[in-house]
Protein backbone atom coordinates (compact mmCIF):
# COMPACT_ATOMS: atom_id res chain seq x y z
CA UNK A 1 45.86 -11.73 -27.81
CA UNK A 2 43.76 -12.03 -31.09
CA UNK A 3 46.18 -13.62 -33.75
CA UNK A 4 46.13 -13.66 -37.71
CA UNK A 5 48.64 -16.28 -39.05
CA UNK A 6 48.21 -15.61 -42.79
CA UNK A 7 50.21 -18.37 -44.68
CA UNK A 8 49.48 -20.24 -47.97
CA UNK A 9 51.54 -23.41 -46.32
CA UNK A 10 48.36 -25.24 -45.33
CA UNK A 11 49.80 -27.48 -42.73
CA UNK A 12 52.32 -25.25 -41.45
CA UNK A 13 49.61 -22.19 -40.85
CA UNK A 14 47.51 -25.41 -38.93
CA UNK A 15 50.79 -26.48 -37.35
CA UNK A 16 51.38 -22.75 -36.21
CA UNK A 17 48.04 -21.70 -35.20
CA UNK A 18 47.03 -24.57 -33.19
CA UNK A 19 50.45 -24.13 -31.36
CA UNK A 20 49.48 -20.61 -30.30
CA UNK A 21 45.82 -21.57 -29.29
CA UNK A 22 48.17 -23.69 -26.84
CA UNK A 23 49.36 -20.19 -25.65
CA UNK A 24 46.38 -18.93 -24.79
CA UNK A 25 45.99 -17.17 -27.87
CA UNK A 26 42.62 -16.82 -30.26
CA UNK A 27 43.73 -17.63 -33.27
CA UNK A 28 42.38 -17.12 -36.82
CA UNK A 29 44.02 -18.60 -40.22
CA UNK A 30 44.28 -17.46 -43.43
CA UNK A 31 45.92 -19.12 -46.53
CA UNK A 32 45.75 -16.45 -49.04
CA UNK A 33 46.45 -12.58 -49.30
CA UNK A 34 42.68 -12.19 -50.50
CA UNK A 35 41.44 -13.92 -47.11
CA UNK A 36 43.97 -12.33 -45.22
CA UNK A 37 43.00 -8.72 -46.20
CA UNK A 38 38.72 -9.80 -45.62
CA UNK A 39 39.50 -10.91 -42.17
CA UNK A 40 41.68 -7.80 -41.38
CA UNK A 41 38.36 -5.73 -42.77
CA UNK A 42 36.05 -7.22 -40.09
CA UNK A 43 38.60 -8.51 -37.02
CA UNK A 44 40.62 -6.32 -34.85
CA UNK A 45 43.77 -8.40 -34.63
CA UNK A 46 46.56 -7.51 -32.39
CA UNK A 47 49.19 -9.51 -34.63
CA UNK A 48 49.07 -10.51 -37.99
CA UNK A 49 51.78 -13.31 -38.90
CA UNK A 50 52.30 -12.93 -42.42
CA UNK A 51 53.99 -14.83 -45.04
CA UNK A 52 55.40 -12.77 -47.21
CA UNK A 53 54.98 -14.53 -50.52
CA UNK A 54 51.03 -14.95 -50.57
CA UNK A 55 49.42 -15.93 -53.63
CA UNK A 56 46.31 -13.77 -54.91
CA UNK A 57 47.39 -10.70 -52.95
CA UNK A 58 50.94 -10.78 -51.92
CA UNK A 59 52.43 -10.07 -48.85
CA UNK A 60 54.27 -6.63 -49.19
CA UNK A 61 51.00 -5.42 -50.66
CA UNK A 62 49.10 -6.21 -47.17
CA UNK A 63 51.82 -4.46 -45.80
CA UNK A 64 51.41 -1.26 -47.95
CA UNK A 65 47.88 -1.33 -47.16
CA UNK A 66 47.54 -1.50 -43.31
CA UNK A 67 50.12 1.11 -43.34
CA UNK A 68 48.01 3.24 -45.34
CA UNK A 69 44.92 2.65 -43.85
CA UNK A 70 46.70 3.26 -40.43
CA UNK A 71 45.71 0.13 -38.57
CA UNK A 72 47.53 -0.56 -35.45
CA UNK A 73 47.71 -4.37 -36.03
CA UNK A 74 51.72 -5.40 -35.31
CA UNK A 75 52.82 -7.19 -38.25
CA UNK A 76 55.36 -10.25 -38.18
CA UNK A 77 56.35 -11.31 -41.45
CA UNK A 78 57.81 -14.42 -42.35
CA UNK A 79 60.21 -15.46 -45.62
CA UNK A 80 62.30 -18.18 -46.62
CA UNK A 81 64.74 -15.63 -47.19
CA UNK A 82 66.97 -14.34 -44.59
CA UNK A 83 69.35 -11.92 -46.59
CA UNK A 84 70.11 -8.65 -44.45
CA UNK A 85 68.29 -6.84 -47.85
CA UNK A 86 65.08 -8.78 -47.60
CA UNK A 87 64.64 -8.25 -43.66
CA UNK A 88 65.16 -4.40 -44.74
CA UNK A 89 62.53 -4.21 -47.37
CA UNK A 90 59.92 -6.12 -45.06
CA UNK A 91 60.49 -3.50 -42.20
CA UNK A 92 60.75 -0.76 -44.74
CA UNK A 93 57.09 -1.70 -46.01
CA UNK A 94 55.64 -1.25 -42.84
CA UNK A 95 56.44 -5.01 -40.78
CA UNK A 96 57.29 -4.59 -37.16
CA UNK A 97 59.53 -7.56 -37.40
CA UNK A 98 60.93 -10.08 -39.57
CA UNK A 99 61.63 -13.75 -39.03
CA UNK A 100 63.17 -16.37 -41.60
CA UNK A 101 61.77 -19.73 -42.36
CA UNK A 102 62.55 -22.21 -40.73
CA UNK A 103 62.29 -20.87 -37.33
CA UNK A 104 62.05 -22.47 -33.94
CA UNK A 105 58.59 -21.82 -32.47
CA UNK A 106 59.42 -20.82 -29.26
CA UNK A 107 61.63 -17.67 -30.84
CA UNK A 108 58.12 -16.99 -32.47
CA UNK A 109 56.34 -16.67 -29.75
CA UNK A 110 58.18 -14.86 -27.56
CA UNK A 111 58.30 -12.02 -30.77
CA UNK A 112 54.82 -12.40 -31.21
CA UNK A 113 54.53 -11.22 -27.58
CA UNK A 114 56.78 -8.95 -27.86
CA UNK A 115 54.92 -7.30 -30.17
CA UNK A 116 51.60 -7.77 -28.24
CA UNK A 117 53.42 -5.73 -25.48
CA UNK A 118 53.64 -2.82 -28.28
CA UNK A 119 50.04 -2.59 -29.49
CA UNK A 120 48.33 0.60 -28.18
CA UNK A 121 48.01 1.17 -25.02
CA UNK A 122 51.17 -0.54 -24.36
CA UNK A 123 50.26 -2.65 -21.13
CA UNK A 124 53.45 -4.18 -18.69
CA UNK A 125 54.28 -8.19 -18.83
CA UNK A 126 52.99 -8.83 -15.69
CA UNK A 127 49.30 -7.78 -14.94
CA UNK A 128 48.41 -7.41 -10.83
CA UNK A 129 44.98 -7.14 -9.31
CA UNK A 130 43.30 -7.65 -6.59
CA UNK A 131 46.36 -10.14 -5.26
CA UNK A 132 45.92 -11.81 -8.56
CA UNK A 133 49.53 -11.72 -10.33
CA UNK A 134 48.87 -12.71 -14.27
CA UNK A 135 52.60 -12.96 -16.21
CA UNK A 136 51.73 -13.44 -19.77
CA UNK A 137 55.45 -14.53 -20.61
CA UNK A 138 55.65 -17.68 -18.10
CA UNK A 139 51.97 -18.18 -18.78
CA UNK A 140 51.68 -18.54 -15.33
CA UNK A 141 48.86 -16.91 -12.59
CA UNK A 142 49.53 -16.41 -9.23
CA UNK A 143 46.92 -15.04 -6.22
CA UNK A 144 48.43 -14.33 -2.80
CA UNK A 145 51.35 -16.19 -3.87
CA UNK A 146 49.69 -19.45 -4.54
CA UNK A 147 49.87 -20.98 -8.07
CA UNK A 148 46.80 -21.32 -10.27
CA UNK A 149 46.99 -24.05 -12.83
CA UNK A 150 44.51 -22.99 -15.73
CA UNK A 151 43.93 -23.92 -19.00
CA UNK A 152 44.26 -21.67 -22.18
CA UNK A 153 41.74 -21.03 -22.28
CA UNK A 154 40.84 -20.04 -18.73
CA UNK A 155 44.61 -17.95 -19.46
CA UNK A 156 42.63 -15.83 -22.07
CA UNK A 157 40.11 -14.82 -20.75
CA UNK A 158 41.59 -13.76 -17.32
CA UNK A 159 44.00 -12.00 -19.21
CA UNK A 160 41.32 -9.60 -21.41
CA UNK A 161 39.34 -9.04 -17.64
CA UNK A 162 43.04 -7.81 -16.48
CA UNK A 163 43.74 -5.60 -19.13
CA UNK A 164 40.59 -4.39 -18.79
CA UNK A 165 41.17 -2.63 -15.94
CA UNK A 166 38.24 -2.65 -13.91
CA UNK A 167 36.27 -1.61 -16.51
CA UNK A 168 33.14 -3.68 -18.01
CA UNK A 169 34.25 -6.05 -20.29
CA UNK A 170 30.77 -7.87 -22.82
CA UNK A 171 30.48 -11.04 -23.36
CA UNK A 172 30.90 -10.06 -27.46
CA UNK A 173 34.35 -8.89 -26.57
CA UNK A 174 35.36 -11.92 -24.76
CA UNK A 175 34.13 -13.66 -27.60
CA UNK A 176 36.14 -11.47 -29.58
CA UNK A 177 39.11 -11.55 -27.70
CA UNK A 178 39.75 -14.97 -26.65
CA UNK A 179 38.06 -16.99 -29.17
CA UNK A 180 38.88 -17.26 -33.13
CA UNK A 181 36.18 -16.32 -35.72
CA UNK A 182 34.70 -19.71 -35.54
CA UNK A 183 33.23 -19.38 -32.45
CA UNK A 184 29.30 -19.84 -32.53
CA UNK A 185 28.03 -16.30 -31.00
CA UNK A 186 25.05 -17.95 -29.09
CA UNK A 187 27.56 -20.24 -27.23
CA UNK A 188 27.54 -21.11 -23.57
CA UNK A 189 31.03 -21.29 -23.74
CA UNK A 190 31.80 -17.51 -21.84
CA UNK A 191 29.76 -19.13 -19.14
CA UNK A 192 30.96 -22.40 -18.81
CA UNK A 193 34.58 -20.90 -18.75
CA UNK A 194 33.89 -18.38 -16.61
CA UNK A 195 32.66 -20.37 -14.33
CA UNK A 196 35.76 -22.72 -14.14
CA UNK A 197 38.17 -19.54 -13.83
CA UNK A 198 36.06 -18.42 -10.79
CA UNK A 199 36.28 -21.59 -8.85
CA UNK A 200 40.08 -21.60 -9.74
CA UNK A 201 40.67 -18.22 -8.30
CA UNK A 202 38.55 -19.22 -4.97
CA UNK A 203 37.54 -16.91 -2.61
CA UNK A 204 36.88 -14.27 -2.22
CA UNK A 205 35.37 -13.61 -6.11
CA UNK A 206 36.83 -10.88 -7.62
CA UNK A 207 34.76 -11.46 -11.12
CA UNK A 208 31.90 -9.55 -11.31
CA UNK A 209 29.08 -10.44 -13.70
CA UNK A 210 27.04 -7.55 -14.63
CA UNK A 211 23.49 -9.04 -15.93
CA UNK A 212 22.79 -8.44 -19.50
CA UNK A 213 26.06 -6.46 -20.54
CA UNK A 214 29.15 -9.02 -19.21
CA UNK A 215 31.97 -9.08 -16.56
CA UNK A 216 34.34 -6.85 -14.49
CA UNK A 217 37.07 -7.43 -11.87
């Protein structure tokens, strides 16, 4: 999943995002409600953590706006206040969920996937293909039954092939998908990983590179 952790708490958004780049998530940070809304312009973000007390643009104004604009980015917002009112007028302006500060991480993830699971077209937990069993809960990757130890990374981008579906997925979207924003486009770093997650998954290959336009399972 492609993450947005908007929060003005410098080294909590750090602590936060590099915690979910652990999960095999690409993760971009923003610290302000301005930055927040000129990476939502350009980035297709399937969850957007969001403080809701952002300075320069605050956070129930992001919130009026993406439901507006009709964006199908799930929205998580975060508060130091827990109050039964506040949690209604967060979901009330358009937030998918609500979470007080301070909150254990793990209860943040799991919600975070939760809402992941919810993003259009919804997609199960557990991804299966060609013997290859991909549970994006556990974190875990499984082909005829024997247990694949990758990284993250390698997590990512097996994960965007799965959803995929068969279908061809470019090199750009990869990029998109399972990298964060600072990401140099003219990387090798597709290949290099690609060519890790093939020798993990052994034979016989089931990842198809297409020349010139990307990959397929």
């Amino acid at each position: 999943m492609r993450i947005l952790v908007a929060e003005d708490e410098r080294v909590l958004a750090d602590l936060v995002a590099e915690g979910l780049r652990e999960q095999a998530m690409a993760v971009d940070v923003a610290y302000d409600g301005a930055a927040a809304l000129e990476r939502l312009a350009v980035n297709d973000y399937d969850v957007l953590v969001l403080d809701r007390d952002l300075p320069r643009v605050h956070g129930d104004e992001i919130c009026r706006e993406l439901a507006q604009s009709g964006e199908q980015v799930r929205i998580l917002m975060l508060t130091a206040s827990g109050t039964v009112h506040e949690r209604v007028t967060g979901l009330n302006l358009g937030a998918d969920d609500y979470l007080a500060k301070p909150f254990a991480f793990d209860e943040l993830v799991a919600r975070i996937q939760a809402l992941g699971r919810r993003a259009a077209p919804p997609l199960p937990p557990v991804l299966e293909h060609a013997g290859i069993t991909l549970d994006t809960a556990r974190r875990q990757v499984f082909r005829d039954g024997r247990y694949l130890p990758l990284s993250p990374k390698e997590f990512a981008v097996l994960e965007v092939l799965m959803r995929a579906r068969g279908t061809l997925v470019s090199t750009e979207e990869l990029l998109e998908r399972a990298w964060d924003e600072h990401t140099d486009p003219f990387t090798t770093v597709v290949k290099v990983t690609m060519s890790k997650l093939r020798s993990k998954l052994g034979d016989p290959p089931v990842i198809v590179t297409v020349p010139g336009s990307g990959y397929r399972l």
